[in-house]
Protein backbone atom coordinates (compact mmCIF):
# COMPACT_ATOMS: atom_id res chain seq x y z
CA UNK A 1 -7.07 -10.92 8.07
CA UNK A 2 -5.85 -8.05 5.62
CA UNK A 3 -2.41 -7.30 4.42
CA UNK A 4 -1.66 -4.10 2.65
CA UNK A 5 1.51 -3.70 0.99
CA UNK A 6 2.61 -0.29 -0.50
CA UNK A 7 5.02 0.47 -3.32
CA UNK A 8 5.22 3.45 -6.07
CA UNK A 9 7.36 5.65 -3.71
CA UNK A 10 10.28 7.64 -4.61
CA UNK A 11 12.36 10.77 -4.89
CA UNK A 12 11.17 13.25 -7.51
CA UNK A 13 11.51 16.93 -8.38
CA UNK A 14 9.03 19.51 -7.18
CA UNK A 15 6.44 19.75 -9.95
CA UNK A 16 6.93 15.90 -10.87
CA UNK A 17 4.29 12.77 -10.61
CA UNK A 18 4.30 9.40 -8.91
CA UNK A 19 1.50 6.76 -8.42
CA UNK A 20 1.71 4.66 -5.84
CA UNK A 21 -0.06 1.16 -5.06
CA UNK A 22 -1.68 -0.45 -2.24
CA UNK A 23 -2.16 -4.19 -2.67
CA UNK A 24 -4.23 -6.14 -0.43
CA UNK A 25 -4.66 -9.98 0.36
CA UNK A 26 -6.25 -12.09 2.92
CA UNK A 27 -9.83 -10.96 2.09
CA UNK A 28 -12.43 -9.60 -0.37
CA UNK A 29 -10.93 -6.30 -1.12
CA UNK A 30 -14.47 -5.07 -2.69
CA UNK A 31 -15.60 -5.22 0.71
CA UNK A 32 -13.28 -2.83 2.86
CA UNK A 33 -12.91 1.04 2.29
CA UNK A 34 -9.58 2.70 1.90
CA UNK A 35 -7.39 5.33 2.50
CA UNK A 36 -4.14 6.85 1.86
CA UNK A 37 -2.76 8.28 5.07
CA UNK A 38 0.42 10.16 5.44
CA UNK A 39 3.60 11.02 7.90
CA UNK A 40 6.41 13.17 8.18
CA UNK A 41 8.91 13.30 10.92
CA UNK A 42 8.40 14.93 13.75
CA UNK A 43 3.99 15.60 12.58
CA UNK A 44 1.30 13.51 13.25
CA UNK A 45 -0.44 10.97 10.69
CA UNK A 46 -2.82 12.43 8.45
CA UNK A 47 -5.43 11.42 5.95
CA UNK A 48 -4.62 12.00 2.34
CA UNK A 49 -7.54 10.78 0.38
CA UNK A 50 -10.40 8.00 1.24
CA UNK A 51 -12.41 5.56 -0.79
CA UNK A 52 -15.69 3.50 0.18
CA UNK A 53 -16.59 0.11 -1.67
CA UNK A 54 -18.90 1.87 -3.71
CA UNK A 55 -16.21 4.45 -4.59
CA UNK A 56 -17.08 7.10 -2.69
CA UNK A 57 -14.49 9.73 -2.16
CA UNK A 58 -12.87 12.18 0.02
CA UNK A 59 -10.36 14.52 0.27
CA UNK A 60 -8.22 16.22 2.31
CA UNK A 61 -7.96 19.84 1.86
CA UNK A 62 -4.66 20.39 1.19
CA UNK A 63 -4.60 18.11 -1.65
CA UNK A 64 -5.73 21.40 -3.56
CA UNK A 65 -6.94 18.99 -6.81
CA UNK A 66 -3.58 17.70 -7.50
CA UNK A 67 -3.83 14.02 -6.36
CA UNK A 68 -6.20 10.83 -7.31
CA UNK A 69 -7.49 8.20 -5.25
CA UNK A 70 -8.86 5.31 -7.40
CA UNK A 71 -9.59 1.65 -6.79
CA UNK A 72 -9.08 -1.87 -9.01
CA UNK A 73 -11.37 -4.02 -7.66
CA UNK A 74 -10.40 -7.02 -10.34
CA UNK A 75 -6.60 -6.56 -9.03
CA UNK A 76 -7.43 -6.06 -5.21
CA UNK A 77 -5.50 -2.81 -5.41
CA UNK A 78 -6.13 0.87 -4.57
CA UNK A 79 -3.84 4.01 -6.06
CA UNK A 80 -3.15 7.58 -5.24
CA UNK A 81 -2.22 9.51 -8.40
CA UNK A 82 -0.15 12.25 -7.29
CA UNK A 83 0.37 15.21 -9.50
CA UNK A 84 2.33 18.80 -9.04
CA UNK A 85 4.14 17.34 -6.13
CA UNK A 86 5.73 20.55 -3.69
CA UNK A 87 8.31 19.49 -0.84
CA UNK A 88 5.95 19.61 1.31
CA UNK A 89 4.42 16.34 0.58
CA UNK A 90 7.56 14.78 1.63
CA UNK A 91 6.05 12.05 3.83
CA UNK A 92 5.79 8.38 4.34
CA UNK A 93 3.02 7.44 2.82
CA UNK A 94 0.30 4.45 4.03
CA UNK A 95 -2.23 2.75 3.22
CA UNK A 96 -5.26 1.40 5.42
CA UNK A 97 -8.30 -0.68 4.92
CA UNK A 98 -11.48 -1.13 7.02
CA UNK A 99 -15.02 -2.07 6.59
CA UNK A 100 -15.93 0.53 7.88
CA UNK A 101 -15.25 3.88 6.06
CA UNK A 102 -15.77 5.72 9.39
CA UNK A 103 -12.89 4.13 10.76
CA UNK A 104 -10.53 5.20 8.03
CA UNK A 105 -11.21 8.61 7.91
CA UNK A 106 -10.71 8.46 12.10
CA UNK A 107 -7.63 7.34 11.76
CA UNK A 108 -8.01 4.11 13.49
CA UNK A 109 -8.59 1.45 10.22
CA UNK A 110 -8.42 -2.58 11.48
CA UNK A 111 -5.30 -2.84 8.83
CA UNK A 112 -2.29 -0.58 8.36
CA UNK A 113 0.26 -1.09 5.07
CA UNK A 114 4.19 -0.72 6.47
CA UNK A 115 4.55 2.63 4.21
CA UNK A 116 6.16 3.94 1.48
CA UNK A 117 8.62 6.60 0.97
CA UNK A 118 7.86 9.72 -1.24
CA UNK A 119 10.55 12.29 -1.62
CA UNK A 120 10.26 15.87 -3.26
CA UNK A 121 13.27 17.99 -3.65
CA UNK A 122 13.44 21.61 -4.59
């Protein structure tokens, strides 16, 4: 089994950074693939940025270049860098973890983190 535990989250200005972490135990994190998904109220989940175990990468679109998605294989972590952050990324923010990477980007990963809070203000 996989546990995924999230932290980094916060409230920040529009315009201002945070990283956040995903740390995982309970298996060989080099293994899985990852993702950042994320949730506001009242809007469905959505995928923020994806990772493979050979580091492959992917995006969502409105990410526009302004966030990171990196992986620590040595630590058995995973990070979004998030950069030039607008209110509208006001979300909680999760992290998931499958062997397969197909089954992050569906939305439907065997392992879910419990989320983390990130906060923009005008």
């Amino acid at each position: 089994q996989v546990q995924l535990v999230e932290s980094g989250g916060g409230l920040v200005q529009a315009g201002g950074s945070l990283r956040l972490s995903c740390a995982a135990s309970g298996s060989i994190f080099s293994r899985n693939s990852m993702g950042w998904y994320r949730q506001a109220p009242g809007k469905q989940r959505e995928l923020v940025a994806a990772i493979t175990s050979a580091g492959r990468i992917n995006y969502a679109d409105f990410v526009k270049g302004r966030f990171t998605i990196s992986r620590d294989n040595a630590k058995n972590t995973m990070y979004l860098q998030m950069n030039s952050l607008k209110p509208e990324d006001t979300a909680v923010y999760y992290c998931a973890a499958d062997f397969l990477i197909a089954a992050v980007l569906r939305g439907t990963p065997g392992y879910w983190g419990q989320g983390t809070q990130v906060t923009v203000s005008s």
